[in-house]
N, C-alpha and C. Protein backbone atom coordinates (compact mmCIF):
# COMPACT_ATOMS: atom_id res chain seq x y z
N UNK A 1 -177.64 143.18 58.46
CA UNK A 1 -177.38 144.53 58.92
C UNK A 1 -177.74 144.61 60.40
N UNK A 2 -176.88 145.07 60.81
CA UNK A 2 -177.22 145.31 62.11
C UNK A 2 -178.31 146.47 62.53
N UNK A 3 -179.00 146.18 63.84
CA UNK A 3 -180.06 146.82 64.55
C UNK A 3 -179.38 148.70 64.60
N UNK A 4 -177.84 148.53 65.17
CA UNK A 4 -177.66 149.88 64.73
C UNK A 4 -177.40 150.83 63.72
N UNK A 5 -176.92 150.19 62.85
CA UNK A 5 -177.13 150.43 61.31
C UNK A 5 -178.36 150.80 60.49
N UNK A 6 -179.19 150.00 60.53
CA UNK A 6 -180.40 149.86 60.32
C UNK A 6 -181.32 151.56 60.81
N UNK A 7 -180.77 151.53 62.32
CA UNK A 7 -181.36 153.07 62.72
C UNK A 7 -180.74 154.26 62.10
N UNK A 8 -179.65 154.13 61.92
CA UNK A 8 -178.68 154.99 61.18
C UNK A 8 -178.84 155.14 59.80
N UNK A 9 -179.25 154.28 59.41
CA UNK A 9 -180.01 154.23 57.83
C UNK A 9 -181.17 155.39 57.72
N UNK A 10 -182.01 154.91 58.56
CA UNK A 10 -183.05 155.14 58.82
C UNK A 10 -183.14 156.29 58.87
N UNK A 11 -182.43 157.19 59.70
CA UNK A 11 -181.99 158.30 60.42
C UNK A 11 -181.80 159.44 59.20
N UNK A 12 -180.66 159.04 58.82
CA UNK A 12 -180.71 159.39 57.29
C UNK A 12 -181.35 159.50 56.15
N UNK A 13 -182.40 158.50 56.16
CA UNK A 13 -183.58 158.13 54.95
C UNK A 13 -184.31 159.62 55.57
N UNK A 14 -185.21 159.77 56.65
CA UNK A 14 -185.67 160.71 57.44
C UNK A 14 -185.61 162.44 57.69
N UNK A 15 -184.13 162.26 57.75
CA UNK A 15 -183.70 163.37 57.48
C UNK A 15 -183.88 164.16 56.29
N UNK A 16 -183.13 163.36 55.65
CA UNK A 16 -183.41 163.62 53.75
C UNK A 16 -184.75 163.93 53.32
N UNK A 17 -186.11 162.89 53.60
CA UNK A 17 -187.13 163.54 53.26
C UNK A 17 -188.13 164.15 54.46
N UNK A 18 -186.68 165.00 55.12
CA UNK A 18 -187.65 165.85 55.92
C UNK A 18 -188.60 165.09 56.91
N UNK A 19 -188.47 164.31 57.73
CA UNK A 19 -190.08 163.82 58.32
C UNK A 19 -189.34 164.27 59.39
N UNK A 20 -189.96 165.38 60.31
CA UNK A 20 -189.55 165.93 61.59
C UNK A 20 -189.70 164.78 62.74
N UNK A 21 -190.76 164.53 62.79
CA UNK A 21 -190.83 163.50 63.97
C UNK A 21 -190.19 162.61 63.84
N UNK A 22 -189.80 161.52 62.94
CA UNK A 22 -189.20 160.32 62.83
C UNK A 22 -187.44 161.00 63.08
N UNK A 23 -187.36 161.93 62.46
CA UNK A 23 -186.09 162.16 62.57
C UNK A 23 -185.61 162.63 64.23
N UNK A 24 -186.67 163.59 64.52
CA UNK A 24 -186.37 163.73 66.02
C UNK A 24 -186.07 162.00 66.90
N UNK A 25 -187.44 161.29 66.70
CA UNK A 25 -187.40 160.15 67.81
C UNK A 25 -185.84 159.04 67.58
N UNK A 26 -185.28 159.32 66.03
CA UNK A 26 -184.27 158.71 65.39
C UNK A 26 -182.85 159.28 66.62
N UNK A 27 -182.80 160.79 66.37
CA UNK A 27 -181.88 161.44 67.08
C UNK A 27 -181.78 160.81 68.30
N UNK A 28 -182.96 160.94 69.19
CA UNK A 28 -183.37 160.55 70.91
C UNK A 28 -182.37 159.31 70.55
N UNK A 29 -182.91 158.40 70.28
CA UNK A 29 -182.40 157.44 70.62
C UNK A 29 -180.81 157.08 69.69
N UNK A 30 -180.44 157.38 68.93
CA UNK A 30 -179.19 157.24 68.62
C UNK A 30 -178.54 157.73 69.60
N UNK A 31 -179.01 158.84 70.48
CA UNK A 31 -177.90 159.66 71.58
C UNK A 31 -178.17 158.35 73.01
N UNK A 32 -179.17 157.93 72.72
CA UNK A 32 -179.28 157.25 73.62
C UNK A 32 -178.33 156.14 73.84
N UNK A 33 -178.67 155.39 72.29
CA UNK A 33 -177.43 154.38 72.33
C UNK A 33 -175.64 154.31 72.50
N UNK A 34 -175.55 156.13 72.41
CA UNK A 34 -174.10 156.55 72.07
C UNK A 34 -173.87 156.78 73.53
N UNK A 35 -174.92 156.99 74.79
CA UNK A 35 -174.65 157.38 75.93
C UNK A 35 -174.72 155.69 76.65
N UNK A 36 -175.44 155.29 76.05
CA UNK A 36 -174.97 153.77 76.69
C UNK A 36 -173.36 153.06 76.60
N UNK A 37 -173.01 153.50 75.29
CA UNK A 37 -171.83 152.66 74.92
C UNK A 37 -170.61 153.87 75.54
N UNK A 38 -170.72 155.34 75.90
CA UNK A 38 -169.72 155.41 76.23
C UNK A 38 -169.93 155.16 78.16
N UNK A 39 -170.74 155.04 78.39
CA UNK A 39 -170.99 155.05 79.80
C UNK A 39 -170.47 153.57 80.73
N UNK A 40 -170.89 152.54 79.82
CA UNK A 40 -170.60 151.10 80.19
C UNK A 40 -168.61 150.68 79.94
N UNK A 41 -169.14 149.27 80.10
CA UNK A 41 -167.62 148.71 79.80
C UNK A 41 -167.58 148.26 78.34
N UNK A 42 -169.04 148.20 78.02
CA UNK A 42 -168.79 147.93 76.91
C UNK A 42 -168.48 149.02 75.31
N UNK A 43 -167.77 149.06 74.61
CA UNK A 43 -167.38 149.86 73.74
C UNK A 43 -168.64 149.33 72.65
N UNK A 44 -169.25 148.70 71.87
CA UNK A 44 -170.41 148.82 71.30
C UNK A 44 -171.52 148.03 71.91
N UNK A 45 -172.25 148.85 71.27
CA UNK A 45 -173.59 148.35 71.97
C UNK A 45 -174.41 147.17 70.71
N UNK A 46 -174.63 145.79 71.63
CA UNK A 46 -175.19 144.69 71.01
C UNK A 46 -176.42 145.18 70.18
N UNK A 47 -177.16 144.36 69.36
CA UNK A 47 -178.37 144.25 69.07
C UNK A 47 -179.43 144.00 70.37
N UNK A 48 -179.10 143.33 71.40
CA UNK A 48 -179.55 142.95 72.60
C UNK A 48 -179.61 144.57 73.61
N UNK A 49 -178.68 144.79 73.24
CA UNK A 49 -178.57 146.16 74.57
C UNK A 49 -179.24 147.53 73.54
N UNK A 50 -179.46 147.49 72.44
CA UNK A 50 -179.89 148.50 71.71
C UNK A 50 -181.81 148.01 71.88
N UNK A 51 -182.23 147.24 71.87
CA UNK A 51 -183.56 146.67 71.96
C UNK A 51 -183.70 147.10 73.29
N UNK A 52 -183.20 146.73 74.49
CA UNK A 52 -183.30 147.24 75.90
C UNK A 52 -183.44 148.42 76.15
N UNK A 53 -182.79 149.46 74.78
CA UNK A 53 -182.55 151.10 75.11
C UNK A 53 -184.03 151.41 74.43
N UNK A 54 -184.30 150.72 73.75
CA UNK A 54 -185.40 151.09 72.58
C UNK A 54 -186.92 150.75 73.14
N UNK A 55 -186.53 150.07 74.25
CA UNK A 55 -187.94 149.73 74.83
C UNK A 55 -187.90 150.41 76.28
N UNK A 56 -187.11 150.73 76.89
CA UNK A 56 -186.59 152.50 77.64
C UNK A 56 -187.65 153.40 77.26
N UNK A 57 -186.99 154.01 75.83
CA UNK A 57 -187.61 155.16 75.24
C UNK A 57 -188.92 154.66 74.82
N UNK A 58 -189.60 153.71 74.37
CA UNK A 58 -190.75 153.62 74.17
C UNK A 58 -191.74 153.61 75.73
N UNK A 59 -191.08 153.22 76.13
CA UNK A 59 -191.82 153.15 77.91
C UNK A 59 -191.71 154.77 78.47
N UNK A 60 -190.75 155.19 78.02
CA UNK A 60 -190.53 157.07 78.61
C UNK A 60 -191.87 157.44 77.83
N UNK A 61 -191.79 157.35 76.65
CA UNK A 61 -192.86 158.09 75.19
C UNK A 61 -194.35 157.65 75.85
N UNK A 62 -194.58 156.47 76.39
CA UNK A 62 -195.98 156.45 76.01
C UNK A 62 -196.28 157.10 78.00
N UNK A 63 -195.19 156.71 78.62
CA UNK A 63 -195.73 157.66 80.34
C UNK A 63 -195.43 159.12 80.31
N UNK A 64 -195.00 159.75 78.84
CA UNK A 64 -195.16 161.09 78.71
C UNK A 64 -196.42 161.70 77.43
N UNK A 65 -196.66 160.10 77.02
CA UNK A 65 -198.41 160.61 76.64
C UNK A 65 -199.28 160.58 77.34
N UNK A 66 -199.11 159.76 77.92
CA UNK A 66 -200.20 159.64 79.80
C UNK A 66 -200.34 160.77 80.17
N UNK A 67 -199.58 161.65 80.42
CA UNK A 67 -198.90 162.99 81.37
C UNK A 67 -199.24 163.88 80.94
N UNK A 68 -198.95 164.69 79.31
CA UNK A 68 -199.38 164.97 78.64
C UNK A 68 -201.34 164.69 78.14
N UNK A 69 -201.84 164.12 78.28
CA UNK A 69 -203.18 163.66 78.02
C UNK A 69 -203.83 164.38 79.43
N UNK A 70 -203.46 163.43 80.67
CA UNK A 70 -203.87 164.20 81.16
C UNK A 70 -203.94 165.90 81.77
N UNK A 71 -202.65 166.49 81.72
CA UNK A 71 -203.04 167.90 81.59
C UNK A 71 -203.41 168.48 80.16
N UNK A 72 -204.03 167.57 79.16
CA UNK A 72 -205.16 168.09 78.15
C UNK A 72 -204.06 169.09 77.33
N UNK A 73 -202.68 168.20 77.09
CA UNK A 73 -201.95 169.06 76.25
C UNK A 73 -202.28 168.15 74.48
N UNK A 74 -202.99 167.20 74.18
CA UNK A 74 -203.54 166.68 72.85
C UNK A 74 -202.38 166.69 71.42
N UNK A 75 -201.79 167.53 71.82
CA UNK A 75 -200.93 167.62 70.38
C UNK A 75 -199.88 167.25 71.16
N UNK A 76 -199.18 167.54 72.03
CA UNK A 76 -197.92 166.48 72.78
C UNK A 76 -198.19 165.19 72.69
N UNK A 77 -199.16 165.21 73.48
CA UNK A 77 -199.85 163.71 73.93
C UNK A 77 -199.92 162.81 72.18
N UNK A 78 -200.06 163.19 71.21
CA UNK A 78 -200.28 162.51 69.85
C UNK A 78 -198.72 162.72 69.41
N UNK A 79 -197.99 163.98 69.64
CA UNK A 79 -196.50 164.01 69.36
C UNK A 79 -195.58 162.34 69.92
N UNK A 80 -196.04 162.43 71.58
CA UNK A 80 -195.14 161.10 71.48
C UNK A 80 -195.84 159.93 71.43
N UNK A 81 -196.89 159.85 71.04
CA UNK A 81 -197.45 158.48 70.80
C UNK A 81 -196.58 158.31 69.23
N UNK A 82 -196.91 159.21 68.37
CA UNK A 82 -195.95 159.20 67.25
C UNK A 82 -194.94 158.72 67.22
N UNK A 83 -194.08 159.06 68.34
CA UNK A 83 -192.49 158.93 68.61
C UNK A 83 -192.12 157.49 68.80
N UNK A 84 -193.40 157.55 70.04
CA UNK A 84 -192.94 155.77 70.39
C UNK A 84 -193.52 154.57 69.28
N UNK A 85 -194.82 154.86 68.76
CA UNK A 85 -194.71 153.57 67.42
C UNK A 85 -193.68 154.14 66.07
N UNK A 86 -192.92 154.79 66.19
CA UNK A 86 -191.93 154.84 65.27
C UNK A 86 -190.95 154.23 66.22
N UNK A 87 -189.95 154.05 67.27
CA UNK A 87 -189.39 153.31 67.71
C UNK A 87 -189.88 151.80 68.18
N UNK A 88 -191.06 151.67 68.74
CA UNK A 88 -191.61 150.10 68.24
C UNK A 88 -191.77 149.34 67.38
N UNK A 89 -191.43 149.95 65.88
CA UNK A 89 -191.49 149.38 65.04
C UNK A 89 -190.16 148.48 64.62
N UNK A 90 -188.71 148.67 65.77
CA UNK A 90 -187.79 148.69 65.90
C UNK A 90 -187.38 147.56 66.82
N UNK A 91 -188.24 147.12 67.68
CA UNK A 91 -188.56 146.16 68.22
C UNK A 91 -189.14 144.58 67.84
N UNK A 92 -188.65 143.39 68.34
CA UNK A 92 -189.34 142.39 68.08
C UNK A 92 -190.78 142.32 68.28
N UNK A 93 -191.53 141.31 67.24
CA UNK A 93 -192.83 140.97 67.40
C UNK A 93 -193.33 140.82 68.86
N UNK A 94 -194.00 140.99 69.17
CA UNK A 94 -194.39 140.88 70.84
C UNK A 94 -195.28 139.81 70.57
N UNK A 95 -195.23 138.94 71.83
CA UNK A 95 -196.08 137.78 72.07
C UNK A 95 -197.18 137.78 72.32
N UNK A 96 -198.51 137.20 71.93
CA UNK A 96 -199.40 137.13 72.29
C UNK A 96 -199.82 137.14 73.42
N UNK A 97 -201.15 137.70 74.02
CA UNK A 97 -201.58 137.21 75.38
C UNK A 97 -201.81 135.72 76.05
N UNK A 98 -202.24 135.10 75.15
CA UNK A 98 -202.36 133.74 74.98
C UNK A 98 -201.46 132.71 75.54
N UNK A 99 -200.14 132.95 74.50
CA UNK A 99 -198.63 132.70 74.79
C UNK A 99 -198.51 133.00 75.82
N UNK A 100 -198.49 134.53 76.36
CA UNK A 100 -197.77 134.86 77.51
C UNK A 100 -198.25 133.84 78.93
N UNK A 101 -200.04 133.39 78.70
CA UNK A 101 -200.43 132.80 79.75
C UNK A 101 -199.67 131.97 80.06
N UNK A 102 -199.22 130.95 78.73
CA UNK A 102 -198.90 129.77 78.51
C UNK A 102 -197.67 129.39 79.57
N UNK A 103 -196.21 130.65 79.04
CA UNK A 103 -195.47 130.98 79.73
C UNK A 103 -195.88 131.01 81.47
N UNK A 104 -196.57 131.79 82.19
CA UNK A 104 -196.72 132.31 83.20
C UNK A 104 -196.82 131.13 83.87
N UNK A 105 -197.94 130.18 82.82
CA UNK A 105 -198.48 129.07 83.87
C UNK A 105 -197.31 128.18 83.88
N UNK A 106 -196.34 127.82 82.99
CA UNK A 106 -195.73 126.22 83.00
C UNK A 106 -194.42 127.24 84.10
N UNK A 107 -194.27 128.52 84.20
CA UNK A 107 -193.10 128.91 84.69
C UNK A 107 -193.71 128.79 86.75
N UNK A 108 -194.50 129.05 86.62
CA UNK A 108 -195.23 128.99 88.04
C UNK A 108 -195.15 127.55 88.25
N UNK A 109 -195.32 126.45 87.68
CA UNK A 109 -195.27 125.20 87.99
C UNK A 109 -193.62 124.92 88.30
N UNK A 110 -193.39 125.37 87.00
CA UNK A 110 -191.33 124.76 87.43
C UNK A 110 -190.94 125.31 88.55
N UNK A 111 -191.46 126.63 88.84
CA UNK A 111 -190.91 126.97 89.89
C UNK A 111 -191.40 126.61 91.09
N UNK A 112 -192.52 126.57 91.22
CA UNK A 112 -193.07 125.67 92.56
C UNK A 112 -193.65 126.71 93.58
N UNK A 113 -194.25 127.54 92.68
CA UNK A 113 -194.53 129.27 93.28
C UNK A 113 -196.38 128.65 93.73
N UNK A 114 -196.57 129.13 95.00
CA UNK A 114 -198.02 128.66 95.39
C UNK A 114 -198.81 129.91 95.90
N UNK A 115 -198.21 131.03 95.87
CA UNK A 115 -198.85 132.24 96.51
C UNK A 115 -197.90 133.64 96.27
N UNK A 116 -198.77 134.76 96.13
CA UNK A 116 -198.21 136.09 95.66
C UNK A 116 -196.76 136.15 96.53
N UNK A 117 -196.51 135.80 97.90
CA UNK A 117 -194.94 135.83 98.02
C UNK A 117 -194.06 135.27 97.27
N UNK A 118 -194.18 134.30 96.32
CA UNK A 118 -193.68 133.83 95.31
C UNK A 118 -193.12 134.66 93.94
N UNK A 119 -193.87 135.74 93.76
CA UNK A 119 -194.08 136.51 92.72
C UNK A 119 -192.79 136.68 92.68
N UNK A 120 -191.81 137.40 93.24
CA UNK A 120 -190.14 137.33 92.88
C UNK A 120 -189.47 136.06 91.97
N UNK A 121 -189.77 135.53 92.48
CA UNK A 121 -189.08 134.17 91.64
C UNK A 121 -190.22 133.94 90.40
N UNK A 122 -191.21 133.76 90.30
CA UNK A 122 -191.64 133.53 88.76
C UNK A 122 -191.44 134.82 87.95
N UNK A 123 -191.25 136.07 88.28
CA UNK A 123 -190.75 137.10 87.24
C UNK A 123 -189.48 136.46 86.72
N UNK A 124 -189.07 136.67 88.11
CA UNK A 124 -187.23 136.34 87.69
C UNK A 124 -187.21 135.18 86.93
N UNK A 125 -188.02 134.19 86.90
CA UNK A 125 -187.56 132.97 85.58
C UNK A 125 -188.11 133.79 84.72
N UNK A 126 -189.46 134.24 84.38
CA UNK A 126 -190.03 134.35 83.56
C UNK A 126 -189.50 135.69 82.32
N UNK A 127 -189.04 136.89 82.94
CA UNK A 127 -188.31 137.89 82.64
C UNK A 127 -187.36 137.41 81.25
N UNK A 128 -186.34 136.82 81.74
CA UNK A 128 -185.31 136.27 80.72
C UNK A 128 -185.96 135.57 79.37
N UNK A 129 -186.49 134.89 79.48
CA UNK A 129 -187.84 133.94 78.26
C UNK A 129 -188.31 135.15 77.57
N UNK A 130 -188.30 136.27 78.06
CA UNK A 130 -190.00 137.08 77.40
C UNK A 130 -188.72 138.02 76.74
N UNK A 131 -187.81 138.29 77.40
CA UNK A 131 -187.10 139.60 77.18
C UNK A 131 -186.97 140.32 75.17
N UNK A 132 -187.69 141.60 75.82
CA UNK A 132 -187.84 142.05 74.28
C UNK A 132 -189.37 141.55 73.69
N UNK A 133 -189.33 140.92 74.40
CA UNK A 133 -190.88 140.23 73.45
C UNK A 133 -192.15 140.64 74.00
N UNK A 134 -192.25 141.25 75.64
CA UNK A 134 -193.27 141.32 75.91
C UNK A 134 -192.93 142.51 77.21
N UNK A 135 -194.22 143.11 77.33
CA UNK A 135 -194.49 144.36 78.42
C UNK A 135 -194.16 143.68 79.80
N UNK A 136 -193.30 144.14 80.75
CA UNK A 136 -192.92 143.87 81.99
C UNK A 136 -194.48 143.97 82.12
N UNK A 137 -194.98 144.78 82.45
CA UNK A 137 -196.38 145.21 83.25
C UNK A 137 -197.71 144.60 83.17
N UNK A 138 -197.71 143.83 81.69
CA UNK A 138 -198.40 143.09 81.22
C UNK A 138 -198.26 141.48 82.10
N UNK A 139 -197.05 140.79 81.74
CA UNK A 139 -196.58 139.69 82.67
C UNK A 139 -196.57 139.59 84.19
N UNK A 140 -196.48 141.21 84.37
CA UNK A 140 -196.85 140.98 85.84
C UNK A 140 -198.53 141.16 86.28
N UNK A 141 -199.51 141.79 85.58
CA UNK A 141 -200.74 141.33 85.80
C UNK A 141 -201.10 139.83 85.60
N UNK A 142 -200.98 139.30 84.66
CA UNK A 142 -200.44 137.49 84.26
C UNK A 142 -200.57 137.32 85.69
N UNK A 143 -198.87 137.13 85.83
CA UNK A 143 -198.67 136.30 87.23
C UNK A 143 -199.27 136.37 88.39
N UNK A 144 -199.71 137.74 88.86
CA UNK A 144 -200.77 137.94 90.07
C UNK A 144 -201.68 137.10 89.95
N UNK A 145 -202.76 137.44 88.41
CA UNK A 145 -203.84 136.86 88.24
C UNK A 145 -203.90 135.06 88.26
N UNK A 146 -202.25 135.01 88.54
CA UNK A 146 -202.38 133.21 88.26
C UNK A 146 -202.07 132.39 89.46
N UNK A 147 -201.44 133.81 90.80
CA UNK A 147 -201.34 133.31 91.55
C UNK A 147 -201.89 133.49 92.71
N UNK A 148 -203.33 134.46 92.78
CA UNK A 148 -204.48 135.10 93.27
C UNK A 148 -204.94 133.71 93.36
């Protein structure tokens, strides 16, 4: 079954027994995926480009619990934390920290990166390898710290 199917299932399961939030964060992003596919060249949207939209909205959800938290709004702030581990759950396993070092370091070697001006080029290998699997923001503390 496909990744969009699967949400559409889902969507439906949700609806039916009523769970407001799941069904809201279901909606968000089904419109999301329907504004991707009519916007592009492409007429459906991959399993690949639906994971990309899905980690979008989880990155919107948790810098509008940040936002929320801090002007001490508490029930927003827990509304989209809600939102976004119901769409992370939608997502691949994420890689360990461990792993990710592992990555950072053998990708800094292939590339031949010796100092933070380098940092462009070991994302850019490194990016494609991780994609879906791991926090941009995370990999880029990594790489500083490896090339500090």
């Amino acid at each position: 079954m496909s990744l969009k199917s699967q949400i559409q299932n889902d969507l439906t399961q949700a609806i039916k027994s009523k769970e407001t939030i799941k069904t809201s964060a279901l909606r968000m992003l089904k419109s999301a995926i329907m504004k991707f596919e009519v916007s592009g060249t492409k007429k459906e949207a991959t399993d690949e480009d639906i994971i990309g939209i899905i980690q979008k909205q989880v990155k919107q959800r948790k810098d509008s619990q940040e936002q929320f938290e801090k002007g001490g709004r508490t029930e927003m702030a827990h509304k989209e934390k809600q939102e976004a581990d119901i769409l992370a759950a939608y997502l691949p396993e994420q890689m360990s920290e461990d792993a990710l070092k592992d990555i950072v370091h053998k990708t800094i070697q292939d590339v031949g990166a010796t100092s933070k001006a380098d940092m462009g080029k070991v994302m850019g290998a490194i990016m494609p390898k991780v994609k879906g699997k791991a926090d941009g923001k995370i990999i880029n503390k990594l790489v500083m710290e490896a090339l500090s």
